[in-house]
Each structure stands twice: as C-alpha cells, then as structure tokens.
C-alpha atoms as a PDB file:
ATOM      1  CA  UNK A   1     -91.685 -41.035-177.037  1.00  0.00           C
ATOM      2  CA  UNK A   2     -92.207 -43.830-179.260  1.00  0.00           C
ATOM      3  CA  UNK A   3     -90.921 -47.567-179.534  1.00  0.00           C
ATOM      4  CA  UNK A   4     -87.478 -46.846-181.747  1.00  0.00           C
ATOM      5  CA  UNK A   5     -87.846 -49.980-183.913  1.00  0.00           C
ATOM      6  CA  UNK A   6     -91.276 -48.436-185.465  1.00  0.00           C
ATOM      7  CA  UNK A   7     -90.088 -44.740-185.623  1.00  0.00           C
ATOM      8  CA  UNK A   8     -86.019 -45.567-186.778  1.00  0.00           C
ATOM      9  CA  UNK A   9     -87.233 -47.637-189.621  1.00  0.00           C
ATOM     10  CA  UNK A  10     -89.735 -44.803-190.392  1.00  0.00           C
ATOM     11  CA  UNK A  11     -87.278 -41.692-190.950  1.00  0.00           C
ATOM     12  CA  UNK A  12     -84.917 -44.018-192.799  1.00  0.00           C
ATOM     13  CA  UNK A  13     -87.600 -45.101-195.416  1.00  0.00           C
ATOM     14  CA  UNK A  14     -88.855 -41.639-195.737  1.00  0.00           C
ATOM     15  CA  UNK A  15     -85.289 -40.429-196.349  1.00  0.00           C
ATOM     16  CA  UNK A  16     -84.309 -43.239-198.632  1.00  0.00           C
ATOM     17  CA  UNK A  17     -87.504 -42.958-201.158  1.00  0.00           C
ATOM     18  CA  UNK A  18     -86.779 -39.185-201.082  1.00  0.00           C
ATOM     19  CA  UNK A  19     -83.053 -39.927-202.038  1.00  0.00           C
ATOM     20  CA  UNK A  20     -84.025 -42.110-204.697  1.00  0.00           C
ATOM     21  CA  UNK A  21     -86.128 -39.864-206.225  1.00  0.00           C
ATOM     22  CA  UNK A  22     -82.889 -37.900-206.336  1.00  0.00           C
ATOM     23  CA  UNK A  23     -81.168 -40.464-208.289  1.00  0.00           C
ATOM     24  CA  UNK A  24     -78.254 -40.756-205.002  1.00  0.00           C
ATOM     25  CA  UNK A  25     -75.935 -43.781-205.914  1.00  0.00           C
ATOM     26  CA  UNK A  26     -76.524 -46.900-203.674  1.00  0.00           C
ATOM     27  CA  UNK A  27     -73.337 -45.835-201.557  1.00  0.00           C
ATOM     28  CA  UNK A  28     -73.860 -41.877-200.987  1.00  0.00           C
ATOM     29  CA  UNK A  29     -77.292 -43.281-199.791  1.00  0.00           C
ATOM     30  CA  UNK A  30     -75.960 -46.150-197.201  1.00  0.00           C
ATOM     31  CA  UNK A  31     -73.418 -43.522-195.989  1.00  0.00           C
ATOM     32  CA  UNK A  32     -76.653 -41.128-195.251  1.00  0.00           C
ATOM     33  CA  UNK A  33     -79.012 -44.087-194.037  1.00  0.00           C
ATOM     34  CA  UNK A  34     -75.466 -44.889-191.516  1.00  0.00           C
ATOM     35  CA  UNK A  35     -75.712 -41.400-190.395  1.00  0.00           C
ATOM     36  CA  UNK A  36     -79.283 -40.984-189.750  1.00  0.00           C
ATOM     37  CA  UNK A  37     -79.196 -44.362-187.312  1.00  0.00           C
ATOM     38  CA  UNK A  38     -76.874 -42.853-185.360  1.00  0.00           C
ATOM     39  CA  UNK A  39     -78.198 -39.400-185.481  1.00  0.00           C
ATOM     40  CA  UNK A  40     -81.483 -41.641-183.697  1.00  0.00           C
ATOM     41  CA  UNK A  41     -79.714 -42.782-180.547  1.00  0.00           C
ATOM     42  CA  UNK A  42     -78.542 -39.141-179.895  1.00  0.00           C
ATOM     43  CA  UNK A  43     -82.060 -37.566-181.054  1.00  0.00           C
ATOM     44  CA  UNK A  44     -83.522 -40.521-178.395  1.00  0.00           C
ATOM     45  CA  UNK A  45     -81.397 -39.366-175.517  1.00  0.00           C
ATOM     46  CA  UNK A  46     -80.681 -35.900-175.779  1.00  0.00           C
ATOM     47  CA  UNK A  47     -84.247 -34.392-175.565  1.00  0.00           C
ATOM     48  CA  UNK A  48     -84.532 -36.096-171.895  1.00  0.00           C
ATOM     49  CA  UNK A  49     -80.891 -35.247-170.946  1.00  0.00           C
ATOM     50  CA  UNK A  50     -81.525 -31.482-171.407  1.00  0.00           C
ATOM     51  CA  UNK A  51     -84.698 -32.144-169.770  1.00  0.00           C
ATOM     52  CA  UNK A  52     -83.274 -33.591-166.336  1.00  0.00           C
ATOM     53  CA  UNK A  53     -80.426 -31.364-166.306  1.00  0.00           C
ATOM     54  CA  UNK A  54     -82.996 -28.292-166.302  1.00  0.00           C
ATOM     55  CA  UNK A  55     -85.844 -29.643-163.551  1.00  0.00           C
ATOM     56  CA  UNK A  56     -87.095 -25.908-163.262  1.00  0.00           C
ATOM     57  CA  UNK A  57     -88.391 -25.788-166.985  1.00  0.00           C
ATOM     58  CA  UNK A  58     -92.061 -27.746-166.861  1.00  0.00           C
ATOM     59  CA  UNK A  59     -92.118 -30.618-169.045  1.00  0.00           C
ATOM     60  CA  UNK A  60     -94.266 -34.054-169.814  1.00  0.00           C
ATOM     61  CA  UNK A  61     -93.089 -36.960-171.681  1.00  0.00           C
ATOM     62  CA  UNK A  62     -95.657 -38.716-173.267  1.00  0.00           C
ATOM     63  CA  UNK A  63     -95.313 -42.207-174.652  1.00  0.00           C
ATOM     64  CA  UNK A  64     -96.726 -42.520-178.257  1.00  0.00           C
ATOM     65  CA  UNK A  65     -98.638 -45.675-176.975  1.00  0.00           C
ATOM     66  CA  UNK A  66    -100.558 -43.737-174.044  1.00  0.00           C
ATOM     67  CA  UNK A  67    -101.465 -41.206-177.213  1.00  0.00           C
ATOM     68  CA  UNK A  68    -103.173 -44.069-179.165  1.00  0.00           C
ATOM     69  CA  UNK A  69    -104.997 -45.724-177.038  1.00  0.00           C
ATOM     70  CA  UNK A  70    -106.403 -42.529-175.437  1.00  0.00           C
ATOM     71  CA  UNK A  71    -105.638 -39.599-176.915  1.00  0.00           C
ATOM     72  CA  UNK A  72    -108.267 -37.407-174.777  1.00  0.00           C
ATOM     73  CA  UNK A  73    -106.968 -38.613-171.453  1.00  0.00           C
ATOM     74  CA  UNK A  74    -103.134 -38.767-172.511  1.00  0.00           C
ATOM     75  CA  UNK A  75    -103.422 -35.115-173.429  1.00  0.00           C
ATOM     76  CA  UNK A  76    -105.361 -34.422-169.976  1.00  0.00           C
ATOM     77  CA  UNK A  77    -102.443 -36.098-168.347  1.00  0.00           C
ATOM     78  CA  UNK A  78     -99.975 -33.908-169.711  1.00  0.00           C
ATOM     79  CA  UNK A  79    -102.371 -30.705-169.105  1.00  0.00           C
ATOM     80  CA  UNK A  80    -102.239 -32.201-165.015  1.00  0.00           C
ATOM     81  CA  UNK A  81     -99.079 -32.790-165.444  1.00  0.00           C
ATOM     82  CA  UNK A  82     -97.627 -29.385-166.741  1.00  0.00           C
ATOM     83  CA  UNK A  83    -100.219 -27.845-163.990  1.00  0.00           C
ATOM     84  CA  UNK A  84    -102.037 -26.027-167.290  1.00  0.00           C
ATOM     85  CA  UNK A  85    -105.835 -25.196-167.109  1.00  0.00           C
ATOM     86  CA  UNK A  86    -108.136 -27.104-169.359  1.00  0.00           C
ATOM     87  CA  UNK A  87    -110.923 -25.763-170.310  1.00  0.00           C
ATOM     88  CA  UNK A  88    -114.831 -27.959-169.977  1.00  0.00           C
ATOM     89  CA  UNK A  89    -114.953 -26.775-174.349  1.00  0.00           C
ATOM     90  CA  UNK A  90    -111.351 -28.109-174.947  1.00  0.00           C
ATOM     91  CA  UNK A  91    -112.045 -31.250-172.898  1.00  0.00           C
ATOM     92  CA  UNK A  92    -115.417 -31.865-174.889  1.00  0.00           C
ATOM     93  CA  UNK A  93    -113.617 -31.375-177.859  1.00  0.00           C
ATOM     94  CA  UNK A  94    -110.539 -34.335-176.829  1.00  0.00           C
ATOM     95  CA  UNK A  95    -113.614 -36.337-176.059  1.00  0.00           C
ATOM     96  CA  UNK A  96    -115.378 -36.174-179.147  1.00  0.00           C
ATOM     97  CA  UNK A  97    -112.355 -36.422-181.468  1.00  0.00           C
ATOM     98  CA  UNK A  98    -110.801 -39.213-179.094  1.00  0.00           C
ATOM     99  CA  UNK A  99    -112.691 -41.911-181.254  1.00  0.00           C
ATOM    100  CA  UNK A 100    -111.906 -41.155-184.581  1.00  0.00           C
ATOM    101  CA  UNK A 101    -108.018 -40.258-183.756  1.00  0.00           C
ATOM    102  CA  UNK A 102    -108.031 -43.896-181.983  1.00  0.00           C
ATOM    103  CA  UNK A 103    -108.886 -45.171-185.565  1.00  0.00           C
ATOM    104  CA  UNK A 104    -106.253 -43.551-187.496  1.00  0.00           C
ATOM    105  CA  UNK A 105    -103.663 -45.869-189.466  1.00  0.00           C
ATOM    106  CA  UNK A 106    -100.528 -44.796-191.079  1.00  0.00           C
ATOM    107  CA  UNK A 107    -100.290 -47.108-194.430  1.00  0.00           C
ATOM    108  CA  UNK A 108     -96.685 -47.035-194.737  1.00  0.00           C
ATOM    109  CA  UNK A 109     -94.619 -50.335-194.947  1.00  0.00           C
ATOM    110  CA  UNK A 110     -91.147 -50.897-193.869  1.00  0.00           C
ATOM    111  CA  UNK A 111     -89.073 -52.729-191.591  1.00  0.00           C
ATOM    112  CA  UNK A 112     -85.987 -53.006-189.662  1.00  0.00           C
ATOM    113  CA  UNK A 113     -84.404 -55.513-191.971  1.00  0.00           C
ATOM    114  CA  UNK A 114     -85.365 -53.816-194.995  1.00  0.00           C
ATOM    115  CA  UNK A 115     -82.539 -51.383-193.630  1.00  0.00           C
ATOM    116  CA  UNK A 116     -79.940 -54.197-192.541  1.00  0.00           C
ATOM    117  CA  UNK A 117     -81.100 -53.277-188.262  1.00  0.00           C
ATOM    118  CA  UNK A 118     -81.675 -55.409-185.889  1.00  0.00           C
ATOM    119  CA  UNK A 119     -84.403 -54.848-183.269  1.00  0.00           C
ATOM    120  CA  UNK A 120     -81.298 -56.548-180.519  1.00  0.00           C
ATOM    121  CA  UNK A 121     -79.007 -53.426-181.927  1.00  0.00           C
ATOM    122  CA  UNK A 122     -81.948 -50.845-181.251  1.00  0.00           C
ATOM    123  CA  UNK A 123     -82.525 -52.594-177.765  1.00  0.00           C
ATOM    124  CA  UNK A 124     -78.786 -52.438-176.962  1.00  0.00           C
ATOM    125  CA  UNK A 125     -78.479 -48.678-177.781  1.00  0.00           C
ATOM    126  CA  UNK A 126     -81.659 -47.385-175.828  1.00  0.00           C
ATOM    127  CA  UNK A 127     -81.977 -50.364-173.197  1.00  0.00           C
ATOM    128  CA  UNK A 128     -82.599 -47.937-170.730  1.00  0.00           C
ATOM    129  CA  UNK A 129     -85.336 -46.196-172.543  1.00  0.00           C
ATOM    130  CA  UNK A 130     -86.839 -49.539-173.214  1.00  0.00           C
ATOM    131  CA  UNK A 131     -87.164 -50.029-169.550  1.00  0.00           C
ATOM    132  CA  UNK A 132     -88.438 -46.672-168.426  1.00  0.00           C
ATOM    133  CA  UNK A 133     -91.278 -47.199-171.655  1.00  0.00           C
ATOM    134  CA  UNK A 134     -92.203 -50.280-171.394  1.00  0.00           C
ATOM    135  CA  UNK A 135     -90.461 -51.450-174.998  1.00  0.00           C
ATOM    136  CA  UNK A 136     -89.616 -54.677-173.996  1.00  0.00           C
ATOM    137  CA  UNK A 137     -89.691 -57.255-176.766  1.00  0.00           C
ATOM    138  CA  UNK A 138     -91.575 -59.393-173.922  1.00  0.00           C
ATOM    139  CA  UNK A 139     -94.280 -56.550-173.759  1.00  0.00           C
ATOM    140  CA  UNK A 140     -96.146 -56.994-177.318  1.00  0.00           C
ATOM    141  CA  UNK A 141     -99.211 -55.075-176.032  1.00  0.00           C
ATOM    142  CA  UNK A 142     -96.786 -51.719-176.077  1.00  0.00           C
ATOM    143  CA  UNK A 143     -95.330 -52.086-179.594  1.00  0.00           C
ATOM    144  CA  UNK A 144     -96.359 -50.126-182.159  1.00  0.00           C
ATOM    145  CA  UNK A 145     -98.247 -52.130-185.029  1.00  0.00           C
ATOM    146  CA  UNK A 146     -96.162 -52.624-188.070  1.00  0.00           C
ATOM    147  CA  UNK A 147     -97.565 -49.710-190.388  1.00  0.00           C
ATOM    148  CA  UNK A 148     -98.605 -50.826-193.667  1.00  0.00           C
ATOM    149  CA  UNK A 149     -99.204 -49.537-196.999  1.00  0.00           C
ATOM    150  CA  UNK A 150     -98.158 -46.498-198.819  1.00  0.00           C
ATOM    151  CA  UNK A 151     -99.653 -42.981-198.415  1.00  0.00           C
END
C-alpha cells in the first residue's frame, strides 16, 4: 500500500498524457480523469475487503514506505509473514541489491492540484487507511517524496 495522494495523482497523469497523445477533447478527458478518482477509493478498499473476508488465504500487506527504506528486510517480513522459506542465496541477494533499490527515484512530476484534488478529499475517502498506514498529514516522515521529472 502506498500514501494515495502520491499514487492517485500518478495514474491520473499517466492516463491524461496518454489521452492527449490521443487528441481526447478537454471534456471526454475530465469525464475519464472523474472516473479514474473514483475507481481509486474502490481499488484502495477492495483488495483488503476480500482479504479479511477470506482469513484462510495467506496474505501480507506491505506499505510502499517499509519497501523504500528497506527493501531487503520488508521483503523478509513478508517471507515471515506468509510463513515462506527464504533461502541464505535469496537473502544475500535482497542484501546486496537493498542499496542500490534504496537509491532509486522516479522523475515524474505531478500533483494533486494539477488535477483539481485535494489532499483533505483523499484523507476523507480513505481516513481509515490513513490511520492503519501511518498517512497522516502530521506524519511527514511516511509520505512519499513528491516525484520529479519526466522519464
């Protein structure tokens, strides 16, 4: 899982450049950009819904932050976690690779307000998520870096 205000602003650039390149009109493409924000609160929710309402099928969450900042030992968590063997080779190789992947940067650039959101409007929607991930606006070590650039 990953902060909505970094990943909702994400897909909707992605989408939008694509459906420029397509020559959509403006309004065809707000209608779509409409649709794909509320397409997010359902593809936010439903994963975990189907997830509690099915305890017997293993699963692990992972929270994009926990990824980043340790990629080897977020991955071993989810190994303990799902009660899956690790092998000493694939746990050399999360170690090694652990450094670099911590120094990966997207370069994209976009916004919430480029899209007419409000961070308040994603943090009404998914309050609940924000609490169980540790989202809070109050909580700046947890959010996601504004991603810069273009790929």
């Amino acid at each position: 899982m990953r902060d909505p205000r970094a990943t909702i602003p994400s897909l909707l650039k992605l989408n939008h450049s694509a459906w420029k390149r397509l020559d959509w009109d403006e309004a065809h493409q707000r209608e779509s950009l409409d649709v794909l924000i509320q397409q997010s609160w359902y593809n936010y929710r439903h994963p975990l819904e189907v997830l509690e309402a099915h305890p017997e099928v293993r699963s692990a969450v992972l929270e994009y932050g926990d990824l980043t900042r340790d990629p080897a030992a977020a991955i071993e968590a989810v190994y303990l976690e799902l009660d899956l063997p690790m092998s000493e080779a694939f746990r050399q190789r999360l170690c090694e690779q652990s450094p670099r992947e911590k120094k990966h940067s997207t370069r994209f650039d976009y916004s919430l307000e480029e899209f007419g959101l409000e961070s308040e409007l994603i943090r009404k929607q998914l309050g609940d998520l924000f609490d169980r991930f540790g989202w809070d606006d109050a909580d700046e070590e947890r959010r996601p870096p504004r991603e810069q650039g273009a790929r």
